[in-house]
PDB file of N, CA and C in Angstrom:
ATOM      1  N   UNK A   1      60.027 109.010 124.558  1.00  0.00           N
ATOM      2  CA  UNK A   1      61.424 108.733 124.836  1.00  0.00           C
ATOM      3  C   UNK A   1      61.567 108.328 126.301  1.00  0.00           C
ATOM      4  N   UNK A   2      62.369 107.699 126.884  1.00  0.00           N
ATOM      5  CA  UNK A   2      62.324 106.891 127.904  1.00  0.00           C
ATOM      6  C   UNK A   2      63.403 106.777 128.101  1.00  0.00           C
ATOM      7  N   UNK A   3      64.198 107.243 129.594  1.00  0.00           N
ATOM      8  CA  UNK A   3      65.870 107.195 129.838  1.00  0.00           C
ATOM      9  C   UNK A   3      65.735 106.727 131.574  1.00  0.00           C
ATOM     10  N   UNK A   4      67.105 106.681 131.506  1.00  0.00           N
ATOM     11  CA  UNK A   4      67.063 106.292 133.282  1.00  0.00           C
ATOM     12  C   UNK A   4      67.974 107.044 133.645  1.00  0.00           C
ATOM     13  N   UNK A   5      67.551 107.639 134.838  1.00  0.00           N
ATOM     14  CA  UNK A   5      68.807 108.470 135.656  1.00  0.00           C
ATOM     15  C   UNK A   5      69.278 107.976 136.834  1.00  0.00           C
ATOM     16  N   UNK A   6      70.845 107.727 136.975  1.00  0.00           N
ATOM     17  CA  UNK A   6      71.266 106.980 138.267  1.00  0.00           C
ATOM     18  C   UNK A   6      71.380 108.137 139.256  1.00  0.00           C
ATOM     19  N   UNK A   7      71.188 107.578 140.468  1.00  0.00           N
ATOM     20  CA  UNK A   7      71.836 108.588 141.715  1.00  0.00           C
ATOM     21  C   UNK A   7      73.040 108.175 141.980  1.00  0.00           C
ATOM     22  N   UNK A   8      74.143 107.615 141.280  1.00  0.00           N
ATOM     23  CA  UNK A   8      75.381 107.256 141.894  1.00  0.00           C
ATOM     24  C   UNK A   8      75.741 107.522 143.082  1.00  0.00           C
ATOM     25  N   UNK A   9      75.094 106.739 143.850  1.00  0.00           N
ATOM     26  CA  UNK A   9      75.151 107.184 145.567  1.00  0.00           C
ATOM     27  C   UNK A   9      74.617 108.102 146.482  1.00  0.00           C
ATOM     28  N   UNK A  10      74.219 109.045 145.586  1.00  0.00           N
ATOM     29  CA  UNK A  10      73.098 109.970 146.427  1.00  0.00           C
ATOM     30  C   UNK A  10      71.638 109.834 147.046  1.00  0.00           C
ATOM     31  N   UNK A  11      71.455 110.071 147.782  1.00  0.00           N
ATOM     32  CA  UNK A  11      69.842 109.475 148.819  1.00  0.00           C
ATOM     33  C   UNK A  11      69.139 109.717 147.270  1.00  0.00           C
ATOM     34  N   UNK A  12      68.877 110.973 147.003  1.00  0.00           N
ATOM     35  CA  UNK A  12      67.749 111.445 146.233  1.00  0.00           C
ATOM     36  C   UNK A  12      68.519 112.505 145.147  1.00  0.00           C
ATOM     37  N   UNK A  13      67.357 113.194 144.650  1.00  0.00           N
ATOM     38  CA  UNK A  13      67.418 114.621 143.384  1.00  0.00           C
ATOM     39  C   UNK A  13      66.450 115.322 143.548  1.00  0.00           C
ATOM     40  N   UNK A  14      66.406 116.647 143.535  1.00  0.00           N
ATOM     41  CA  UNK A  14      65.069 117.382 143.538  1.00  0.00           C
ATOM     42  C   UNK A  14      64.253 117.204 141.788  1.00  0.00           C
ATOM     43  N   UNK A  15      63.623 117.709 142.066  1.00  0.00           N
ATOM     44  CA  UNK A  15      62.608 117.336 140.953  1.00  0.00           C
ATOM     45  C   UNK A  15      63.126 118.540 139.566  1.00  0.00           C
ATOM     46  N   UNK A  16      63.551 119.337 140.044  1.00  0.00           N
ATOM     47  CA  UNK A  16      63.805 120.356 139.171  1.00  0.00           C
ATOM     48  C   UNK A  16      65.007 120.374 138.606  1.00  0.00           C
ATOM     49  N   UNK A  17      66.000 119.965 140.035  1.00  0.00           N
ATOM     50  CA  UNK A  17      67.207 119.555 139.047  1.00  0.00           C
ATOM     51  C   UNK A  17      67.322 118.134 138.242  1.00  0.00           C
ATOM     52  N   UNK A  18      66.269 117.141 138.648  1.00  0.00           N
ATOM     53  CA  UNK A  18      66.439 116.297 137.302  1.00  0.00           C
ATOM     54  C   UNK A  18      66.289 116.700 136.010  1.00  0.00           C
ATOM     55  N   UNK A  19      64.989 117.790 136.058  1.00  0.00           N
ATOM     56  CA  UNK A  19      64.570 117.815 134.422  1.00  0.00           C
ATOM     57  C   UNK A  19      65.627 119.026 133.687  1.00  0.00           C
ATOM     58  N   UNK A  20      66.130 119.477 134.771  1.00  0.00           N
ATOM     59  CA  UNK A  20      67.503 120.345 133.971  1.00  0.00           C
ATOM     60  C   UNK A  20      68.369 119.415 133.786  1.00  0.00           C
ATOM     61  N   UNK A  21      69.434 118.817 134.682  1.00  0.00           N
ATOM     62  CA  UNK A  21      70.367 117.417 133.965  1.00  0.00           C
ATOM     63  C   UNK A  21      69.817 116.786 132.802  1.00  0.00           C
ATOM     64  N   UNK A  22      68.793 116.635 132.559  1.00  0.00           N
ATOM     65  CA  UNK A  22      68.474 115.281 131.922  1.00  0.00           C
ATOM     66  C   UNK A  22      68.325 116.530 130.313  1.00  0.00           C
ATOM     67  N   UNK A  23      67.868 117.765 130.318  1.00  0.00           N
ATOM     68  CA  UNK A  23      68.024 118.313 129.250  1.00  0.00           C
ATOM     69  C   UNK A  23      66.703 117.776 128.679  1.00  0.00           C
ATOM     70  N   UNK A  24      65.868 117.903 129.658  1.00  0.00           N
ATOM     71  CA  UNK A  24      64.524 117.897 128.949  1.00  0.00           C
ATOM     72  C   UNK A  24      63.578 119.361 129.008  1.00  0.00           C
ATOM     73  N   UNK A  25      63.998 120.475 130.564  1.00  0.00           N
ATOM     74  CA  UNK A  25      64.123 121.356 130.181  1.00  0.00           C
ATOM     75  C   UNK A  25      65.530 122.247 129.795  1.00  0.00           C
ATOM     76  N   UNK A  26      64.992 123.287 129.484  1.00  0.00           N
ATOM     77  CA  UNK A  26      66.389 124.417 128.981  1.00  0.00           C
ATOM     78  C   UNK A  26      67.072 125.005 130.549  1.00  0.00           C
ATOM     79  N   UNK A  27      66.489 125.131 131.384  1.00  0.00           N
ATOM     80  CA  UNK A  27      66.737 125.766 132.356  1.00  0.00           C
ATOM     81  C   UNK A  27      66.007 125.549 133.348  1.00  0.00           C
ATOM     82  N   UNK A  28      66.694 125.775 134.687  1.00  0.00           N
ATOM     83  CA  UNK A  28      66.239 125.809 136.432  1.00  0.00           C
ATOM     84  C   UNK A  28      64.217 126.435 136.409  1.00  0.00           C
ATOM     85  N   UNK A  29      64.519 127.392 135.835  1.00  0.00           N
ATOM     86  CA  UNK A  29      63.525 128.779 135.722  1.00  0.00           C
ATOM     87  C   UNK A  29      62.166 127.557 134.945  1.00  0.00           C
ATOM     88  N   UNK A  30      62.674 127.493 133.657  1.00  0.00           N
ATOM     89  CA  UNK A  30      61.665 126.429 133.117  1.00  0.00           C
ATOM     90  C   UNK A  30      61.199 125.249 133.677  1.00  0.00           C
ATOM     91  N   UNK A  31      61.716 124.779 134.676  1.00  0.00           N
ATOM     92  CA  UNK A  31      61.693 123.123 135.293  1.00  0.00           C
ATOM     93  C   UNK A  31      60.252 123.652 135.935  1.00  0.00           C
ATOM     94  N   UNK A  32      60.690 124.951 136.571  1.00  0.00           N
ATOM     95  CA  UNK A  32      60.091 125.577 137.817  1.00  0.00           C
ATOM     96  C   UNK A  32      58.666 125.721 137.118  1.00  0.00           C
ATOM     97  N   UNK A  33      58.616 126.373 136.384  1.00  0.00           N
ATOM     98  CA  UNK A  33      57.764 126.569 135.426  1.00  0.00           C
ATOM     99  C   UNK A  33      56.413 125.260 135.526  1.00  0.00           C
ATOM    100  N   UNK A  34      56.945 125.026 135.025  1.00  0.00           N
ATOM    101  CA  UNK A  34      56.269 123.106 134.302  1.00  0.00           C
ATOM    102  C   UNK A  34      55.919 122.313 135.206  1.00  0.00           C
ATOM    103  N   UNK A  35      56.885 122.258 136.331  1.00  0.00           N
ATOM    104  CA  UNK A  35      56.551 121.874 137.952  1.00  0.00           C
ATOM    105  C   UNK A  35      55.075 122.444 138.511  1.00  0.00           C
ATOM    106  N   UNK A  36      55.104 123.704 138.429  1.00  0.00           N
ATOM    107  CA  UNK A  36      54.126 124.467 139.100  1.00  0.00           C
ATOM    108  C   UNK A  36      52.463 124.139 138.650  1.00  0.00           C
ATOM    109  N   UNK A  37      53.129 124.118 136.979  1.00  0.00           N
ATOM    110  CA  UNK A  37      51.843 124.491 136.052  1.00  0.00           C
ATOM    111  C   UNK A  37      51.404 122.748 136.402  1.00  0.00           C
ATOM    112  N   UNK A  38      51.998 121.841 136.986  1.00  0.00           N
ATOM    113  CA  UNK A  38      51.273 120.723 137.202  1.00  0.00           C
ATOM    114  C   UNK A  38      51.379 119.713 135.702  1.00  0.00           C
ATOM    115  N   UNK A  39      52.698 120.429 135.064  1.00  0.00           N
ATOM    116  CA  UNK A  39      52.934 119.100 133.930  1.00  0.00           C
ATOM    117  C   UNK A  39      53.385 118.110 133.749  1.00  0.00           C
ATOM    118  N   UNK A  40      53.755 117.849 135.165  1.00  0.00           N
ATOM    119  CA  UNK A  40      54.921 116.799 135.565  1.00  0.00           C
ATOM    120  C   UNK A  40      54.440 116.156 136.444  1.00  0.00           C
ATOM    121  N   UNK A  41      54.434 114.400 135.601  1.00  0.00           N
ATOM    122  CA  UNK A  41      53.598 113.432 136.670  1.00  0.00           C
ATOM    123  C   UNK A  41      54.647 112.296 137.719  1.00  0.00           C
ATOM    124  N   UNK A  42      54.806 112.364 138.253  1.00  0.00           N
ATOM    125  CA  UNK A  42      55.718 111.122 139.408  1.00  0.00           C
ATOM    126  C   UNK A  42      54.971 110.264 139.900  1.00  0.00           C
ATOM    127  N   UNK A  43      55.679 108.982 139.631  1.00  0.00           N
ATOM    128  CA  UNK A  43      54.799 107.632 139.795  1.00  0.00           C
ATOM    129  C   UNK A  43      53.286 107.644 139.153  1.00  0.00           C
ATOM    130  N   UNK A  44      52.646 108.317 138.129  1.00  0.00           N
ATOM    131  CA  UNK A  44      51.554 108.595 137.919  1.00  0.00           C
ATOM    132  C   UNK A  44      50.721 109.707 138.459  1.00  0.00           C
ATOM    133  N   UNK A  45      50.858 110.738 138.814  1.00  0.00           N
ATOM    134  CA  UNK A  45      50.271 111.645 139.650  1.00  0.00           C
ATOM    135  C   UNK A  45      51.124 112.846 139.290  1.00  0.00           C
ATOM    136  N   UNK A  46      50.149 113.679 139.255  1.00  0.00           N
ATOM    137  CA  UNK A  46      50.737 115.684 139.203  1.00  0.00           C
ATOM    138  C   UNK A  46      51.705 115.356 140.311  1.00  0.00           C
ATOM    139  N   UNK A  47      53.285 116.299 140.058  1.00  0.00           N
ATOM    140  CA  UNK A  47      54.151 116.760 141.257  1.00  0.00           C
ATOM    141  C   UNK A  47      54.221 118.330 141.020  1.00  0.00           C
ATOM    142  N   UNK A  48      53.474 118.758 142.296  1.00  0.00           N
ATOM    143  CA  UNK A  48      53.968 120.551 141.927  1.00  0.00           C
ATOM    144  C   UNK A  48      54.912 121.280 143.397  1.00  0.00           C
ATOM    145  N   UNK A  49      55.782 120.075 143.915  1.00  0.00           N
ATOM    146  CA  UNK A  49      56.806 120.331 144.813  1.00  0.00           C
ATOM    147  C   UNK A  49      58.114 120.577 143.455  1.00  0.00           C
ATOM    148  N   UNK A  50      58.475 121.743 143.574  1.00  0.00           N
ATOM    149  CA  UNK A  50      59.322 121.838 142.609  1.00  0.00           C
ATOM    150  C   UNK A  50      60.988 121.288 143.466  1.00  0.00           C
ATOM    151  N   UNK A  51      61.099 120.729 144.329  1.00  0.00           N
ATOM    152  CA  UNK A  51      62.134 120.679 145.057  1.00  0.00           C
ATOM    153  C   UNK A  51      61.385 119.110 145.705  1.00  0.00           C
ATOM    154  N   UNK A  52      60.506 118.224 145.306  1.00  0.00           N
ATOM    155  CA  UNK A  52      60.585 117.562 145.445  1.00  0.00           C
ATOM    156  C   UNK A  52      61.983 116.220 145.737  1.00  0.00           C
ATOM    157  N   UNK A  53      61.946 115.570 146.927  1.00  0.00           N
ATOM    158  CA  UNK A  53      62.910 114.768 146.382  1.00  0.00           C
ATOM    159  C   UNK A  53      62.848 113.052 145.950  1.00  0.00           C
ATOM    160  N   UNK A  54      63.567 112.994 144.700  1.00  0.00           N
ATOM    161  CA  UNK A  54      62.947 111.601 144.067  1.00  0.00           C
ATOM    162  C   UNK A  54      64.489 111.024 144.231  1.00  0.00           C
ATOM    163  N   UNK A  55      63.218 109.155 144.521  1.00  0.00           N
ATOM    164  CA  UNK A  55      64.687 107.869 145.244  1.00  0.00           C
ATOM    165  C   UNK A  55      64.456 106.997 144.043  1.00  0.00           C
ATOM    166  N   UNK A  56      65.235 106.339 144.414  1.00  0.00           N
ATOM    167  CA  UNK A  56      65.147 105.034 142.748  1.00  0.00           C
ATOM    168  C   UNK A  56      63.756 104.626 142.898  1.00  0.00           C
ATOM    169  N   UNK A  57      63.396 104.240 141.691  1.00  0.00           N
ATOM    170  CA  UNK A  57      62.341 103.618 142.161  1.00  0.00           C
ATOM    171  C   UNK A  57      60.839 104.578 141.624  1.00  0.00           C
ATOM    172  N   UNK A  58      61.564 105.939 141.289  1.00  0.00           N
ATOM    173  CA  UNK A  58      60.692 106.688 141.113  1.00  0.00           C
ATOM    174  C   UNK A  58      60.764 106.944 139.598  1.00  0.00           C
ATOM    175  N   UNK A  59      59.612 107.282 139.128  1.00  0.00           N
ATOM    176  CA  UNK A  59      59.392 107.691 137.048  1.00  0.00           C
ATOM    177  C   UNK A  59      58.926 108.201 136.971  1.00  0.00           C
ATOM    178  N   UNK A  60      59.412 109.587 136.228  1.00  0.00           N
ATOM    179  CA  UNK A  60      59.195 110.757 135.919  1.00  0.00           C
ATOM    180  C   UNK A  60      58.664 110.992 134.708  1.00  0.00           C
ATOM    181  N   UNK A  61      57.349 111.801 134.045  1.00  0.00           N
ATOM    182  CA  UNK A  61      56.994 111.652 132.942  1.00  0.00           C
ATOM    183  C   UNK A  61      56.820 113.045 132.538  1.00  0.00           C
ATOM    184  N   UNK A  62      57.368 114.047 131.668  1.00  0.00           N
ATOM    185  CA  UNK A  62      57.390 115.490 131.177  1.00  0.00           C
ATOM    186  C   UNK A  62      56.803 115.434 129.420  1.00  0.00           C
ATOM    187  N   UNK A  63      55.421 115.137 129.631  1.00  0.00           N
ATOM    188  CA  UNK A  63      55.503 115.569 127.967  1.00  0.00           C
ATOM    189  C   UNK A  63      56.346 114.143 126.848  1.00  0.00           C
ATOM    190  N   UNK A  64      55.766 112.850 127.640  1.00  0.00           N
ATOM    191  CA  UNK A  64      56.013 112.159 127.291  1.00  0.00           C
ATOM    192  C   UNK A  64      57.191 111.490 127.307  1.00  0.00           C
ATOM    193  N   UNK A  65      57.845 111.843 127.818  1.00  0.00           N
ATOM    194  CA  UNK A  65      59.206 111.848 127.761  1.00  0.00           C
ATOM    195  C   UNK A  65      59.279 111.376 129.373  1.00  0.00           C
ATOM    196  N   UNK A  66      59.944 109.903 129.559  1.00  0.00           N
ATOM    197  CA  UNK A  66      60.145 109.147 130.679  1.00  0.00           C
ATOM    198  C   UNK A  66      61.060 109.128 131.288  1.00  0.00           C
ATOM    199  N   UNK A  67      61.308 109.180 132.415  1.00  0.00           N
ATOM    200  CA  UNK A  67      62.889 109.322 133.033  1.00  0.00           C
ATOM    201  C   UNK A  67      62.355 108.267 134.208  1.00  0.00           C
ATOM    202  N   UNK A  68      63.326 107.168 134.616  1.00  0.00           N
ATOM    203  CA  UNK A  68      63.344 106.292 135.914  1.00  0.00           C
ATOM    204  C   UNK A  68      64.210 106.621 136.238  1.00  0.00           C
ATOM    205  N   UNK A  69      64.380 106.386 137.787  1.00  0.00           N
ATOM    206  CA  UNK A  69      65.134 106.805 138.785  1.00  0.00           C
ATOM    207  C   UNK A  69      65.714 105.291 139.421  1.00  0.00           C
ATOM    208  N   UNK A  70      66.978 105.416 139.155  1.00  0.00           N
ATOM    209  CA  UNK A  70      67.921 103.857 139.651  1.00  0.00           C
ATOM    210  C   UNK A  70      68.726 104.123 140.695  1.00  0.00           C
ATOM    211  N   UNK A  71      69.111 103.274 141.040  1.00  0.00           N
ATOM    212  CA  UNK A  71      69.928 103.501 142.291  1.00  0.00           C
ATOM    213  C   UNK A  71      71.495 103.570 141.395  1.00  0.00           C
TER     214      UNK A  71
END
């Protein structure tokens, strides 16, 4: 599955609160989780900054499941 998330004007998003908005995880606690355990790839690569911050431009991949980052 494959979605895009806008920043409607914001610089960036942390990494944890995307995958809670986007309702790919259930919760803050779980993002954290999945972050850590190194299941979550950005631009192609492990992210285990759970507070990472992502700019357009950036694609997020959880378990198959794609999220781009637009301005």
């Amino acid at each position: 599955m494959k979605q895009q998330f806008k920043l409607e004007g914001h610089p960036h998003i942390a990494l944890c609160d995307l995958l809670k908005l986007t309702g790919i995880v259930e919760s803050g606690g779980r993002a954290k989780q999945v972050i850590s355990a190194g299941l979550v790839q950005r631009n192609g690569q492990a992210e285990t900054r759970k507070t990472a911050k992502l700019i357009a431009g950036d694609c997020i991949d959880f378990e198959g499941q794609i999220i781009d980052i637009i301005d």
